[in-house]
Protein backbone atom coordinates (compact mmCIF):
# COMPACT_ATOMS: atom_id res chain seq x y z
CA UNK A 1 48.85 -167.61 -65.71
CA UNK A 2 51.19 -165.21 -67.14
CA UNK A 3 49.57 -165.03 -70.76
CA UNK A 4 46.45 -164.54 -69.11
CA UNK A 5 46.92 -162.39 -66.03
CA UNK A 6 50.32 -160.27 -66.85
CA UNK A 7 53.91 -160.61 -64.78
CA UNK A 8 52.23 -159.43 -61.61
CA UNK A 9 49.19 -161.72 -60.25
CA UNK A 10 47.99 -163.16 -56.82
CA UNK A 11 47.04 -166.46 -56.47
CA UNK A 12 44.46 -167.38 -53.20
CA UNK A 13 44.58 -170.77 -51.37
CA UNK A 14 42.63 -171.66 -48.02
CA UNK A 15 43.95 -169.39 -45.61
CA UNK A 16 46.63 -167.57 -47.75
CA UNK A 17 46.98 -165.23 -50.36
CA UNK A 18 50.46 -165.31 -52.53
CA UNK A 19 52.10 -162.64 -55.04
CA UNK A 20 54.15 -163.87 -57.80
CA UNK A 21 56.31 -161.96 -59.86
CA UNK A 22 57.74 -163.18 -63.46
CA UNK A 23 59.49 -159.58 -64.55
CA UNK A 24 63.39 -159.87 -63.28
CA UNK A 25 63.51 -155.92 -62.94
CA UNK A 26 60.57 -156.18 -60.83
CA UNK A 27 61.86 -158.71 -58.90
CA UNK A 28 65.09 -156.93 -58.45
CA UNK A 29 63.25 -153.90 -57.04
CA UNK A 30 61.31 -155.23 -54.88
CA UNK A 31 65.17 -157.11 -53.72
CA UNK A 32 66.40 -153.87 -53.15
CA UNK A 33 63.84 -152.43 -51.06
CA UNK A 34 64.06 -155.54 -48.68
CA UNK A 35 66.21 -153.58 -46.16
CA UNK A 36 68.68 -155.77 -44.02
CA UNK A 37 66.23 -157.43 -42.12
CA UNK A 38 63.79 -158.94 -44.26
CA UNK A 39 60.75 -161.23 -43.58
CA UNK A 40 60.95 -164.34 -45.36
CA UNK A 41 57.09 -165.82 -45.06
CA UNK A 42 58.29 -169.23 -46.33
CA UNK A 43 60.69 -168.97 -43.37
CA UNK A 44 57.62 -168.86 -40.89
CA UNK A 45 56.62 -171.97 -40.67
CA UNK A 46 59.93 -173.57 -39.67
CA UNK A 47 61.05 -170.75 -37.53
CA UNK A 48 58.13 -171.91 -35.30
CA UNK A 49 59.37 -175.25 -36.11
CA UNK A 50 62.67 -174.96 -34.67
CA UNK A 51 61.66 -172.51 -31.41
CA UNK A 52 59.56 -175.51 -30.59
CA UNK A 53 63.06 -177.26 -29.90
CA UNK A 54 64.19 -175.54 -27.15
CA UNK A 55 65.16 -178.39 -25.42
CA UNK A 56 67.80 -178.89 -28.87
CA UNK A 57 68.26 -175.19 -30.11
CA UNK A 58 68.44 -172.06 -28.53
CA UNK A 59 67.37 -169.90 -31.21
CA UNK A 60 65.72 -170.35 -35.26
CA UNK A 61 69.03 -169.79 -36.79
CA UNK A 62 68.93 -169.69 -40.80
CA UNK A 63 65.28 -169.82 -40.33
CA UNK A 64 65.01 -166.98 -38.02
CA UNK A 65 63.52 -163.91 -39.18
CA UNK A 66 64.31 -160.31 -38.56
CA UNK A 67 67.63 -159.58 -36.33
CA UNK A 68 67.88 -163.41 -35.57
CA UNK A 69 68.37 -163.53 -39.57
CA UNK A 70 70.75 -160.46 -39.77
CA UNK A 71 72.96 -161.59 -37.05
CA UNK A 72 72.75 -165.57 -38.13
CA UNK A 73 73.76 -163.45 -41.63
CA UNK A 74 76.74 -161.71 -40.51
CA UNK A 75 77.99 -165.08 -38.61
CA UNK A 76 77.89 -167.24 -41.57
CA UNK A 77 78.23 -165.13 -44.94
CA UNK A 78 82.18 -163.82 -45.14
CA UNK A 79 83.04 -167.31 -44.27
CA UNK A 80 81.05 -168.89 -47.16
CA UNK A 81 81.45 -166.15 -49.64
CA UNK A 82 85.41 -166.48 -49.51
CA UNK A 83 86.63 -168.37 -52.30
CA UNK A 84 90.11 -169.99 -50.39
CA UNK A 85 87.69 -171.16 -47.52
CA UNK A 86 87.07 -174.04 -50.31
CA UNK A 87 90.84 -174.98 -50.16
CA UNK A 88 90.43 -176.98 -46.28
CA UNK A 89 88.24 -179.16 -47.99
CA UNK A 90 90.46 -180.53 -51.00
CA UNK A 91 91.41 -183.53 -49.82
CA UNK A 92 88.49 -184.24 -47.80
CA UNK A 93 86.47 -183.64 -50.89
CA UNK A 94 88.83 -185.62 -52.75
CA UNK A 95 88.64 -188.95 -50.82
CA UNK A 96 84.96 -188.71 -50.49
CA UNK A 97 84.50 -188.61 -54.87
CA UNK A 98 86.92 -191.76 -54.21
CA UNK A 99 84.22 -193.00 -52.07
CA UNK A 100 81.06 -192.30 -54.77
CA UNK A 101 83.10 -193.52 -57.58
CA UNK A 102 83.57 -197.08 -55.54
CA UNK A 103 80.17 -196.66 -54.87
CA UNK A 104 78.68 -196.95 -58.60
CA UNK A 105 80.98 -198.86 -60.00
CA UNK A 106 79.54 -201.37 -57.64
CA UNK A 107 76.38 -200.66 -58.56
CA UNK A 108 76.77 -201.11 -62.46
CA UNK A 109 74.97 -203.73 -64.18
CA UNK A 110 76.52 -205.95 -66.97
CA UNK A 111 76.01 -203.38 -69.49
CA UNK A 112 77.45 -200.46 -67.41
CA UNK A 113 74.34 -198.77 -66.60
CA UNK A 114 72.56 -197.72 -63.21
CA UNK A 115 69.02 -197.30 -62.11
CA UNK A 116 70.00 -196.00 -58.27
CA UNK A 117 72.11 -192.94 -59.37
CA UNK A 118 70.14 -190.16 -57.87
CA UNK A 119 69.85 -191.69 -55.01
CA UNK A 120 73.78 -191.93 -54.36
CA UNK A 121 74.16 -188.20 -55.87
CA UNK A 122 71.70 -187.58 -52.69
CA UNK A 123 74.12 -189.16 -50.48
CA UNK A 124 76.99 -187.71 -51.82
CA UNK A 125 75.56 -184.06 -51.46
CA UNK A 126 74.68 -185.31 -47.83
CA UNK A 127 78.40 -186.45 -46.74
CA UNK A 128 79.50 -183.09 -48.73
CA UNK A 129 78.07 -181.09 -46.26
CA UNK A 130 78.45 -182.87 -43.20
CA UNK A 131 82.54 -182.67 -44.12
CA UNK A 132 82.17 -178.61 -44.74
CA UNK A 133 79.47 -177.69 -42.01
CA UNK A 134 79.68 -180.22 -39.17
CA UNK A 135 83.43 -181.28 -39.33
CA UNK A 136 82.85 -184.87 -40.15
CA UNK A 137 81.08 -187.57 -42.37
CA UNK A 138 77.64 -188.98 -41.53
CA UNK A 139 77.88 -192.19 -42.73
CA UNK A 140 75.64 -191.81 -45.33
CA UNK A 141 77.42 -193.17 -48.44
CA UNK A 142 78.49 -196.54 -46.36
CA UNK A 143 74.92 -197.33 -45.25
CA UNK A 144 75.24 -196.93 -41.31
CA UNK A 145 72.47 -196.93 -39.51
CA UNK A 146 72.88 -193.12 -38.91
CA UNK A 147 73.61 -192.13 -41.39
CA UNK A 148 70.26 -194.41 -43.48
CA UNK A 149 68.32 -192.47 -40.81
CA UNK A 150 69.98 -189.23 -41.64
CA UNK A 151 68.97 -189.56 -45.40
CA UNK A 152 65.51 -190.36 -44.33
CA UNK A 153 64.81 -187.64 -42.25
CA UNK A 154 66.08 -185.10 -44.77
CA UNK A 155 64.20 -186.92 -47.79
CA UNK A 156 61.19 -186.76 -45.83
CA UNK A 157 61.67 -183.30 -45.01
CA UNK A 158 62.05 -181.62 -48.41
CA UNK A 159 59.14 -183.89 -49.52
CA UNK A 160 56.75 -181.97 -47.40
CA UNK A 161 58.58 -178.21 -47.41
CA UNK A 162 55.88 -177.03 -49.80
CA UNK A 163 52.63 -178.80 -48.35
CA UNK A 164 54.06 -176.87 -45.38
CA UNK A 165 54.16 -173.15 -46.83
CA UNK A 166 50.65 -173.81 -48.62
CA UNK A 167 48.73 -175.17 -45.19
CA UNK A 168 46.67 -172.56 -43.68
CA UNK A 169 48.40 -171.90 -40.29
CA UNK A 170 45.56 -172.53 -38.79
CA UNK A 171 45.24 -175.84 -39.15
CA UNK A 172 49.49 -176.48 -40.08
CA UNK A 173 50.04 -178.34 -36.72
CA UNK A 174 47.12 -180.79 -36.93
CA UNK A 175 48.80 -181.77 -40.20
CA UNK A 176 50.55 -185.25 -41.61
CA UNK A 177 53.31 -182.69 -42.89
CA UNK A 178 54.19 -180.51 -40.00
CA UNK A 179 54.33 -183.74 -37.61
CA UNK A 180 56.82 -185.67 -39.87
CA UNK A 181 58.45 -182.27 -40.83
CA UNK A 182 59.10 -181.69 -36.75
CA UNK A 183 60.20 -185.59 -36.28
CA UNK A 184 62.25 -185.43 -39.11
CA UNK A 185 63.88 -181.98 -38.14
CA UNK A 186 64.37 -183.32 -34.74
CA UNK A 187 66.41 -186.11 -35.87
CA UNK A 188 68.46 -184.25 -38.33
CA UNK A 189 69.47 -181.76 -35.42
CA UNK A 190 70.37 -184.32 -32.78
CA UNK A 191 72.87 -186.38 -35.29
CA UNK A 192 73.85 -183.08 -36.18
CA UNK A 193 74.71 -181.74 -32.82
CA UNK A 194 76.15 -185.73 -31.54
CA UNK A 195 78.56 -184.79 -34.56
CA UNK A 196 79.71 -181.63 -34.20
CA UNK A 197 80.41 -182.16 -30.64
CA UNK A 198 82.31 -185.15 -31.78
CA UNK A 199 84.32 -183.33 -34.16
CA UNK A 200 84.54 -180.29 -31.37
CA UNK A 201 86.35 -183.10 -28.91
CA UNK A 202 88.65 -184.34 -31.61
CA UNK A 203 89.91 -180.64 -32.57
CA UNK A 204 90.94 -180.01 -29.15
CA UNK A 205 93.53 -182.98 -29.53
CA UNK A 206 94.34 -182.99 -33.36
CA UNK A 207 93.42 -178.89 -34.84
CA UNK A 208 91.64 -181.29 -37.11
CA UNK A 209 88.95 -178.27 -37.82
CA UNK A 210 91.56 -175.48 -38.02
CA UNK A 211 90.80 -172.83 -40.45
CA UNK A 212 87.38 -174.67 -41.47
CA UNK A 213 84.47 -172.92 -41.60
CA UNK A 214 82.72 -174.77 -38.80
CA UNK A 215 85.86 -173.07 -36.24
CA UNK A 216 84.86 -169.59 -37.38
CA UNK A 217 81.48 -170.32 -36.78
CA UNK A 218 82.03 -171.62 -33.28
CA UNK A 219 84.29 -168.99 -32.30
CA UNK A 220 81.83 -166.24 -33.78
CA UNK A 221 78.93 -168.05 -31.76
């Protein structure tokens, strides 16, 4: 499409027109005119997602759009952007690689090779941020039944992200996609919230989440 149409074309699908940009300096000027409260259209579709939760959630959060994005923004970003806020997480880190190592070295054959790699890397990433973001593991890497649900749900999530963005909207909750996506993302945020206010409990007795970023969070929220 670029050889043919230039940097700058449109492409139309049923219900939606997109822009797509291939020249960096473009793209960084059209970054810079963004403002601090930008609309993120592949955003949409989830924000509505989540605000359809309100029995879970109380607002979109990363997927919210406008001020709920500037102010989830300004809760989240000094926090993650700080190099030393990597240092709580050593050890944890530390005894989890322990964990992955155990884990393929188990799954070796007799010539030291593995067909199911991927699939632990996905775990691995999983537990990685349940330690960082919601103050404890999620069982993923051991197989509990949690935690194979947890791994599910988010699979199954990112499988249908983009048949999400490209589905007309009028037609996007009559879709296979947007009811597994909401299932999914409803499962995802109530082992998410049983384990935070797990690891809340547990603080209040041990300081076990003391200096992480998931206490600056809750104390900014």
């Amino acid at each position: 499409l670029i050889k043919e149409f230039g940097s700058t074309y449109k492409l139309k699908v049923p219900g939606k027109s997109f822009i797509f940009i291939a020249d960096p300096s473009d793209s960084r000027t059209l970054l810079s005119k963004d403002g601090t409260k930008p609309y993120i259209p592949a955003f949409e579709a989830f924000e509505l997602m989540r605000k359809e939760m309100d029995d879970l959630v109380s607002r979109a959060g990363f997927w919210g759009q406008g001020e709920d994005w500037l102010e989830f923004r300004k809760a989240v970003q000094q926090d993650l952007m700080r190099p030393k806020s990597a240092l709580f997480y050593i050890n944890d880190m530390s005894d989890l690689m322990e964990e992955v190592n155990a884990k393929i070295e188990t799954c070796l054959n007799v010539n030291g090779e593995i067909s199911g790699l991927q699939s632990i890397m996905h775990e691995f990433a999983l537990e990685a941020v349940g330690i960082m973001f919601i103050g404890t593991k999620l069982g993923v890497l051991k197989g509990t039944e949690e935690g194979k649900q947890m791994i599910t749900s988010v699979g199954r999530f990112f499988k249908h992200a983009l048949d999400i963005n490209a589905t007309p909207r009028a037609v996007l909750k009559y879709s296979t996609a947007w009811k597994e996506c909401s299932a999914d993302l409803r499962t995802i945020t109530e082992i998410c919230k049983k384990n935070i206010a797990t690891a809340i409990e547990r603080h209040k007795t041990d300081g076990s989440l003391a200096g992480t970023v998931i206490e600056k969070l809750i104390k900014k929220c």
